[in-house]
PDB file of N, CA and C in Angstrom:
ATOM      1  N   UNK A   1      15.454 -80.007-133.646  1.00  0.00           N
ATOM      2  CA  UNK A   1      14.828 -80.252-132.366  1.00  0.00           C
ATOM      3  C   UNK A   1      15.647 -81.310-131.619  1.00  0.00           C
ATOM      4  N   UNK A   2      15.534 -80.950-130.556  1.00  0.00           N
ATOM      5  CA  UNK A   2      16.644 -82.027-129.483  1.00  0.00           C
ATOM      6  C   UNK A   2      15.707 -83.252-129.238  1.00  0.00           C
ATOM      7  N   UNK A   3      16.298 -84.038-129.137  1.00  0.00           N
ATOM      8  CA  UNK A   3      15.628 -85.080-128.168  1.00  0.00           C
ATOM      9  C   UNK A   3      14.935 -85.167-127.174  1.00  0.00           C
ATOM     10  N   UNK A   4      15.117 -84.159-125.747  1.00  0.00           N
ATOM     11  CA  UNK A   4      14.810 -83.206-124.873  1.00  0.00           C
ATOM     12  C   UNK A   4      13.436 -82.530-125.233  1.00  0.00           C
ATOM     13  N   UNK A   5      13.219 -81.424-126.227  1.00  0.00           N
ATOM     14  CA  UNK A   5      12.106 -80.822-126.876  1.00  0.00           C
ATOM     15  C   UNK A   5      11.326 -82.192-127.611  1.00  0.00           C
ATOM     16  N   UNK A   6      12.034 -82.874-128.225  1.00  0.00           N
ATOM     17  CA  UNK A   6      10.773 -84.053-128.668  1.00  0.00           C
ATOM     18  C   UNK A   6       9.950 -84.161-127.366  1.00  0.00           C
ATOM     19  N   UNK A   7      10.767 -85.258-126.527  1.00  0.00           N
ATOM     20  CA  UNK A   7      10.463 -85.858-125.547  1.00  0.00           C
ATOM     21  C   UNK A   7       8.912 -84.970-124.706  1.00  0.00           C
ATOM     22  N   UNK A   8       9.497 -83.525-124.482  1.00  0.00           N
ATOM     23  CA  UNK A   8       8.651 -82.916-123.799  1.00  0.00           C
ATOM     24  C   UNK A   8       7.211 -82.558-124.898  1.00  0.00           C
ATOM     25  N   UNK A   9       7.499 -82.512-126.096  1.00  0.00           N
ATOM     26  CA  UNK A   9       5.981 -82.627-127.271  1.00  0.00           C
ATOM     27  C   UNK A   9       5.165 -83.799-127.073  1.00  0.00           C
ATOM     28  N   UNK A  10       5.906 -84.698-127.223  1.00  0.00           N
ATOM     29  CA  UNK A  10       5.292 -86.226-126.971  1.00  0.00           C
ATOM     30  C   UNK A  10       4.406 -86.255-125.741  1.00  0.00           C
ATOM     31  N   UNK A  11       5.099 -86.058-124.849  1.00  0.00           N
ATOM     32  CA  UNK A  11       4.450 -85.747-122.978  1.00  0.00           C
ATOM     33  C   UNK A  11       3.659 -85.056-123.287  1.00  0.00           C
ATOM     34  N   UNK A  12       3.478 -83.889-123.446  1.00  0.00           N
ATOM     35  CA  UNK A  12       2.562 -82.728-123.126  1.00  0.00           C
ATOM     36  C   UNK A  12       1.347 -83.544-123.950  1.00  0.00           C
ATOM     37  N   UNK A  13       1.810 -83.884-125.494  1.00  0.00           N
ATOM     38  CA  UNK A  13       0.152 -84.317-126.530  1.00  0.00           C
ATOM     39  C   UNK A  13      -0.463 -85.614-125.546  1.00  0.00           C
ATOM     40  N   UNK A  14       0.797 -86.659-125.255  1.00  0.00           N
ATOM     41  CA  UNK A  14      -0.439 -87.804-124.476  1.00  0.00           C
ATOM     42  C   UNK A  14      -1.255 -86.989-123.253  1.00  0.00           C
ATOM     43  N   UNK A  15      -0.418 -86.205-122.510  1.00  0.00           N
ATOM     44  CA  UNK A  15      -1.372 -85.192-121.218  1.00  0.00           C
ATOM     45  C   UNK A  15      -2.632 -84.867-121.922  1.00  0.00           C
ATOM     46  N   UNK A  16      -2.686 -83.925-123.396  1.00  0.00           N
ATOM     47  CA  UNK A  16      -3.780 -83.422-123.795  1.00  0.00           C
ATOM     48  C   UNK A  16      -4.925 -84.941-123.839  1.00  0.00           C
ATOM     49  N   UNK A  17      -3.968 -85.849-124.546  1.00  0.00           N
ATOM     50  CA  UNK A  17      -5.094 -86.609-125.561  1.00  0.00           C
ATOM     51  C   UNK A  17      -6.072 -87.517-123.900  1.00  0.00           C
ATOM     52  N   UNK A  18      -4.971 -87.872-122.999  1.00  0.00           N
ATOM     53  CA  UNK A  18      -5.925 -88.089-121.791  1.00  0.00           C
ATOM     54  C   UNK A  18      -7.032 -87.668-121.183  1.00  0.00           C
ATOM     55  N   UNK A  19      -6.184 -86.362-121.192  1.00  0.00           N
ATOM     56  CA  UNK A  19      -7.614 -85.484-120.410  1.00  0.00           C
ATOM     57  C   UNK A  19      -9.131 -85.658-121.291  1.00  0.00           C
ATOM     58  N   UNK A  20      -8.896 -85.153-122.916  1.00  0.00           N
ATOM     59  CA  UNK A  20     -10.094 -85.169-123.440  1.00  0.00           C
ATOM     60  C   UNK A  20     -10.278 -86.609-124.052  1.00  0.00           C
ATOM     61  N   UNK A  21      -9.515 -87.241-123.774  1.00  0.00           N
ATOM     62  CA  UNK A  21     -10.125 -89.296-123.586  1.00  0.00           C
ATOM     63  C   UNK A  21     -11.340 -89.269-122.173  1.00  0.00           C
ATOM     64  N   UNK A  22     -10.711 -88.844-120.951  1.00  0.00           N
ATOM     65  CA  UNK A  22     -11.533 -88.605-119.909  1.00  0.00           C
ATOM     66  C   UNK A  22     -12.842 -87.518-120.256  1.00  0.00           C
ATOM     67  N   UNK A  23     -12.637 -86.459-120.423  1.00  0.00           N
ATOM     68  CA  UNK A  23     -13.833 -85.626-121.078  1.00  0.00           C
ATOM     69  C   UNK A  23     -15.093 -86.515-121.358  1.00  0.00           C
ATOM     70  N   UNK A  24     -14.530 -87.236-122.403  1.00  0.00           N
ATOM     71  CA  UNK A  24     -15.412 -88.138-123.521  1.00  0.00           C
ATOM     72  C   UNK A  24     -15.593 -89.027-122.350  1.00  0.00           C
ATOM     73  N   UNK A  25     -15.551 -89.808-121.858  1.00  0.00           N
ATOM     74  CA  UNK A  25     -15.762 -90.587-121.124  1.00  0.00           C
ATOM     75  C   UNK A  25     -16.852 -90.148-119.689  1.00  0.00           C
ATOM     76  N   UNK A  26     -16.631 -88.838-119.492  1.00  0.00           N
ATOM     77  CA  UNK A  26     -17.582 -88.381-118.593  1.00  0.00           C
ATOM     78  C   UNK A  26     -18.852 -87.833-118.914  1.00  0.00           C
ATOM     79  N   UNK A  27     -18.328 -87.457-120.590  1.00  0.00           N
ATOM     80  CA  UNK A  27     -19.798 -87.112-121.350  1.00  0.00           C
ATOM     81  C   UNK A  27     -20.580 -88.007-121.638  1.00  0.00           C
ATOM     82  N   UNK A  28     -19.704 -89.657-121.674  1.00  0.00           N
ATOM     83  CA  UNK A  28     -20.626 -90.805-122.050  1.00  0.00           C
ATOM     84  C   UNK A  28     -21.794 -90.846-121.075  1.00  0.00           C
ATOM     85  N   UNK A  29     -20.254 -90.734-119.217  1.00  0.00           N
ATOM     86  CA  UNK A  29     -21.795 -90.958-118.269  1.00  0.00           C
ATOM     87  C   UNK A  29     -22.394 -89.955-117.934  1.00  0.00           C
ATOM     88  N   UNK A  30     -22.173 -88.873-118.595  1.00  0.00           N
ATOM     89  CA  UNK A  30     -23.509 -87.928-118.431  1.00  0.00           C
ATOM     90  C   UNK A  30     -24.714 -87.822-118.914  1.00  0.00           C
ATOM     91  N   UNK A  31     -24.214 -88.245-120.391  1.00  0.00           N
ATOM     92  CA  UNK A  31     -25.669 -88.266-121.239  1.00  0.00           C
ATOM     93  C   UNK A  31     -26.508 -89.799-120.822  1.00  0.00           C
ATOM     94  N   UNK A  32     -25.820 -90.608-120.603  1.00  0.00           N
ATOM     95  CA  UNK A  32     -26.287 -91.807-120.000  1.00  0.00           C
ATOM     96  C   UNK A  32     -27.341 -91.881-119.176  1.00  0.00           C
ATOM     97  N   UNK A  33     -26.993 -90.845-117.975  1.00  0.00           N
ATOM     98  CA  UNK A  33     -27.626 -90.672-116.673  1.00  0.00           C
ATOM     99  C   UNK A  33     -28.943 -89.743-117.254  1.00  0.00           C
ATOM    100  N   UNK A  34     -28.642 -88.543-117.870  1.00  0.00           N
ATOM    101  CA  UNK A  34     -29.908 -87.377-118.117  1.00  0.00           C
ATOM    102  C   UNK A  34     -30.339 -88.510-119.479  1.00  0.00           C
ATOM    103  N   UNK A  35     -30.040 -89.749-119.853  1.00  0.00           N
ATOM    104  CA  UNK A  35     -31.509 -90.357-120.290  1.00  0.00           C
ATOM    105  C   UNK A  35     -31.157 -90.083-122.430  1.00  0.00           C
ATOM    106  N   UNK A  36     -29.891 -88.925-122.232  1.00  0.00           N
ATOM    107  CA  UNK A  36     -30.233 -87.913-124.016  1.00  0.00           C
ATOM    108  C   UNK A  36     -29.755 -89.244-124.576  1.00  0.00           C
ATOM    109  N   UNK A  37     -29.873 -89.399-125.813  1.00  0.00           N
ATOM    110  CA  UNK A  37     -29.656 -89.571-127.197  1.00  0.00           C
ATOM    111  C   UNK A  37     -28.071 -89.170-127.149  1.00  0.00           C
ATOM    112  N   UNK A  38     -27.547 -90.338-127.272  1.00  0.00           N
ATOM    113  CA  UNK A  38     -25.909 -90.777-127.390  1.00  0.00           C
ATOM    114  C   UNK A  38     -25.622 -90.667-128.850  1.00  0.00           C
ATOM    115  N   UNK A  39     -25.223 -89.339-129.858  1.00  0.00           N
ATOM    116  CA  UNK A  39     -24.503 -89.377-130.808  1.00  0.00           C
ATOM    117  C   UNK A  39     -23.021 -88.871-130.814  1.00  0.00           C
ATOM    118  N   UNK A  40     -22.335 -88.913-132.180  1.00  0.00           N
ATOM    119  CA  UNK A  40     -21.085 -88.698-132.058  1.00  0.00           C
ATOM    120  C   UNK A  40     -21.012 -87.497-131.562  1.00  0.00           C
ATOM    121  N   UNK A  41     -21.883 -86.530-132.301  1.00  0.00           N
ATOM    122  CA  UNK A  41     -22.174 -84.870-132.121  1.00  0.00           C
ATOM    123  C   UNK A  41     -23.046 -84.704-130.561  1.00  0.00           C
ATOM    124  N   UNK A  42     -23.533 -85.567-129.894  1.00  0.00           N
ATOM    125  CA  UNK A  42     -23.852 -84.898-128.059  1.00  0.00           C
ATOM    126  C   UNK A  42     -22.168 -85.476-127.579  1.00  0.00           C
ATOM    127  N   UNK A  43     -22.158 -86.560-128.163  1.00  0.00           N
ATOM    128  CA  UNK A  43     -20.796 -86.552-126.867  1.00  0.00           C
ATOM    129  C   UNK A  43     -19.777 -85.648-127.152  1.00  0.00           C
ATOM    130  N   UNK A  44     -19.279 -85.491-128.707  1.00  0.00           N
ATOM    131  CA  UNK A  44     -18.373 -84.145-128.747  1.00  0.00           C
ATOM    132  C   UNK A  44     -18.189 -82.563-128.007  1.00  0.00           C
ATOM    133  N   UNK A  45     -20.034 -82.672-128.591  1.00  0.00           N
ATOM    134  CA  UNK A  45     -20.508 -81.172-127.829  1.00  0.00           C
ATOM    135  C   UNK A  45     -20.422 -81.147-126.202  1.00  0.00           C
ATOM    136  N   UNK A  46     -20.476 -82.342-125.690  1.00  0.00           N
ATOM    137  CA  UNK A  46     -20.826 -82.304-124.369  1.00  0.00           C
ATOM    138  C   UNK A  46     -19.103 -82.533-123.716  1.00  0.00           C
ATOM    139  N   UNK A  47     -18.861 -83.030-124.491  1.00  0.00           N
ATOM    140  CA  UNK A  47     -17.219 -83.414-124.364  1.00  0.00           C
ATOM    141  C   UNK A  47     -16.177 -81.829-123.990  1.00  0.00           C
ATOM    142  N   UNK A  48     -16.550 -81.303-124.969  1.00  0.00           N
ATOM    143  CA  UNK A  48     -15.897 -80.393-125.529  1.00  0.00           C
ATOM    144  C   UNK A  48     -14.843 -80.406-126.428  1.00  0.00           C
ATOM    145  N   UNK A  49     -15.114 -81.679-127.528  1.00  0.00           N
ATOM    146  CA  UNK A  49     -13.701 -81.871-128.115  1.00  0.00           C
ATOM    147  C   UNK A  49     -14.243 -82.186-129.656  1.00  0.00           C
ATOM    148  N   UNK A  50     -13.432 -82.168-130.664  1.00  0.00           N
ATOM    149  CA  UNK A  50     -13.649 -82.394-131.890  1.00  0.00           C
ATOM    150  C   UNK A  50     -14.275 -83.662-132.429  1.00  0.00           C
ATOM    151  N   UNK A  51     -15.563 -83.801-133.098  1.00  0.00           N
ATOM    152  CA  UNK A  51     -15.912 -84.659-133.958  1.00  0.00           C
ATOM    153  C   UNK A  51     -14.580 -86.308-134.086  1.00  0.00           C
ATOM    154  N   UNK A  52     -13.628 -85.628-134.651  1.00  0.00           N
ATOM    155  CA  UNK A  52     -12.362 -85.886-135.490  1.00  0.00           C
ATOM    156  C   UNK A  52     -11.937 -87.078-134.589  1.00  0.00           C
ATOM    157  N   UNK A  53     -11.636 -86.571-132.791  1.00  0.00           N
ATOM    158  CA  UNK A  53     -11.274 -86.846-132.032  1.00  0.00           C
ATOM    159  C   UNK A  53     -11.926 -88.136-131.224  1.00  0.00           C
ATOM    160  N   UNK A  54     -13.068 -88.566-131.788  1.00  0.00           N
ATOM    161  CA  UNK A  54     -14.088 -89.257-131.716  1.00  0.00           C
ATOM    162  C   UNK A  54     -13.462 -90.443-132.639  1.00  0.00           C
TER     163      UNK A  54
END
């Protein structure tokens, strides 16, 4: 692998890991607002992202 192809793996995973950092973060203030029960498993589910990722 080139340096080039690293470079662009590296980029693309922080792009992913942002977006569903933000996800999680909008699921916090969602469940916040509708009042639910804040567990690891509503914010994942509501997230749309893995347990793991939590």
């Amino acid at each position: 692998m080139t340096s080039n192809s690293t470079e662009h793996l590296i980029a693309a995973r922080r792009g992913d890991s942002n977006r569903r950092r933000q996800r999680v973060l909008d699921a916090l203030s969602r469940l916040r607002t509708d009042g639910a029960e804040i567990t690891i498993s509503a914010v994942a589910r509501t997230a749309r992202v893995d347990r793991s990722f939590l």
